[in-house]
Protein backbone atom coordinates (compact mmCIF):
# COMPACT_ATOMS: atom_id res chain seq x y z
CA UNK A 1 -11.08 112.77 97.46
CA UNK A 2 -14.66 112.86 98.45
CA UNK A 3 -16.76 116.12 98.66
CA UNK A 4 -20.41 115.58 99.90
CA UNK A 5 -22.28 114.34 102.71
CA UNK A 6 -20.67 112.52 105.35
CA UNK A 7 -23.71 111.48 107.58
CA UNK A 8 -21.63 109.96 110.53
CA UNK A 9 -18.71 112.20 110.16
CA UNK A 10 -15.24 110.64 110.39
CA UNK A 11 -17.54 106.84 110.54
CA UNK A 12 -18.58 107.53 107.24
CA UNK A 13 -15.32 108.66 105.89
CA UNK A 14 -14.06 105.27 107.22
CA UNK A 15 -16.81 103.52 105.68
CA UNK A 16 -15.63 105.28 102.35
CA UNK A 17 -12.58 103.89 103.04
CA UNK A 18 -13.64 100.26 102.72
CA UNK A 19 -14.92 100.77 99.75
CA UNK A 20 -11.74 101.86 97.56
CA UNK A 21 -9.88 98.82 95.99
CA UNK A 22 -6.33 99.28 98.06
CA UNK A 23 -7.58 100.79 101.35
CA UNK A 24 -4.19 99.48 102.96
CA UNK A 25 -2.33 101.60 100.56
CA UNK A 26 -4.97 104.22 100.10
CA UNK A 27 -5.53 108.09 101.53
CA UNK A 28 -8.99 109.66 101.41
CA UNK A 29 -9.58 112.89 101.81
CA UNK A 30 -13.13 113.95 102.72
CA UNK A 31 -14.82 116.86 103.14
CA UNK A 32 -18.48 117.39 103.97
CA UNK A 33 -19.03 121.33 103.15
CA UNK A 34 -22.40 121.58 105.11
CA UNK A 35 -20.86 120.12 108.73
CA UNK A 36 -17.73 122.31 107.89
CA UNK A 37 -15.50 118.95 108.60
CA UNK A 38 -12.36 117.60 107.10
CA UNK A 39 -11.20 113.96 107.54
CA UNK A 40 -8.17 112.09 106.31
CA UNK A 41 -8.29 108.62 106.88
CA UNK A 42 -5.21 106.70 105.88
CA UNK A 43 -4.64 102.95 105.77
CA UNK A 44 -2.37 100.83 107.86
CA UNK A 45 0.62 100.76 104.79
CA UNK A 46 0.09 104.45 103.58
CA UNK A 47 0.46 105.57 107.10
CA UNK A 48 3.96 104.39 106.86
CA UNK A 49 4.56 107.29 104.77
CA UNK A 50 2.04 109.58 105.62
CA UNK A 51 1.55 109.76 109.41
CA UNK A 52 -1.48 111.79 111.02
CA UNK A 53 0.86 115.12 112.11
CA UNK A 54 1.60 115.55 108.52
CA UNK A 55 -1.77 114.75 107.55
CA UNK A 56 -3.26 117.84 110.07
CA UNK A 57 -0.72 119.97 108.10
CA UNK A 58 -3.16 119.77 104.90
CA UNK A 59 -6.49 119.67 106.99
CA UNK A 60 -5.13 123.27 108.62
CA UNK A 61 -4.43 123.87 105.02
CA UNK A 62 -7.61 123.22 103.91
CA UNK A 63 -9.51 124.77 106.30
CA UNK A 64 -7.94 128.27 105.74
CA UNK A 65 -9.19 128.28 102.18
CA UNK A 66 -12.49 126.88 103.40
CA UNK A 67 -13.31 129.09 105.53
CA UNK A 68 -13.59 132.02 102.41
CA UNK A 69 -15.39 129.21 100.81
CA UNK A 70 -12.77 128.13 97.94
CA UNK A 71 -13.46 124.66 98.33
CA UNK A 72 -11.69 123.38 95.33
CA UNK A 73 -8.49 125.62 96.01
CA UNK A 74 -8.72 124.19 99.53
CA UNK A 75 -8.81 120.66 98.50
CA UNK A 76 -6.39 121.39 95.83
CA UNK A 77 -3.77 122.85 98.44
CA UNK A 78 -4.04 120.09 100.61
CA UNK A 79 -3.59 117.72 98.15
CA UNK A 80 -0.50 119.30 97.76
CA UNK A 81 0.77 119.66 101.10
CA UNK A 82 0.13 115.83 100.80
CA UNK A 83 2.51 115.02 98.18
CA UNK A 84 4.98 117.45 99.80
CA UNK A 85 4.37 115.76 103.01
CA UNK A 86 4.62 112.30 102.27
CA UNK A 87 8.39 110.54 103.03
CA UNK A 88 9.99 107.59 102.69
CA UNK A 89 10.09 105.60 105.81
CA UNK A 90 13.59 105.12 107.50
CA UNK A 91 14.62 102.00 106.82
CA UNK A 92 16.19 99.60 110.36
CA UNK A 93 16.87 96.49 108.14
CA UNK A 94 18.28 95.88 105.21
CA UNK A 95 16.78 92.83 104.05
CA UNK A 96 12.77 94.17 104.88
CA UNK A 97 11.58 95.99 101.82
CA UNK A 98 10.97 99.76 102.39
């Protein structure tokens, strides 16, 4: 989770991205209060689980408690969604790992 400026927007939450030690496997969640935005970027084997409808499940989340200004219920919430969210990809082969 990142709270704070995000200069570019959802570029800079990208950027952010790149940075983490797993991106594949990683999910950031950023939130620039001032622009009033919400990004969750995903990378290419967390996506697997967590696809980008789910993932606008949490931002609407989010957003509700952000807009009464709660921002660390909000984030808190939509981390939770998250975890609720997240599923086990269906499996086609047996003899790929899941």
């Amino acid at each position: 989770v990142h709270v704070g400026n995000l200069d570019e927007g959802r570029a800079s939450a990208e950027a952010l991205m790149g940075t983490l030690p797993a991106p594949a496997n990683s999910v950031l969640v950023a939130v620039d209060p001032d622009a009033r935005s919400v990004d969750i970027v995903t990378g290419p084997q967390a996506r697997r689980w967590l696809p980008d409808d789910r993932c606008q499940l949490a931002i609407l989340t989010m957003s509700s408690r952000f807009a009464y200004g709660d921002i660390a219920g909000g984030v808190r919430a939509g981390l939770i969604v998250l975890g609720e969210q997240a599923m086990h990809p269906t499996v086609l082969f047996t003899d790929e790992p899941a």
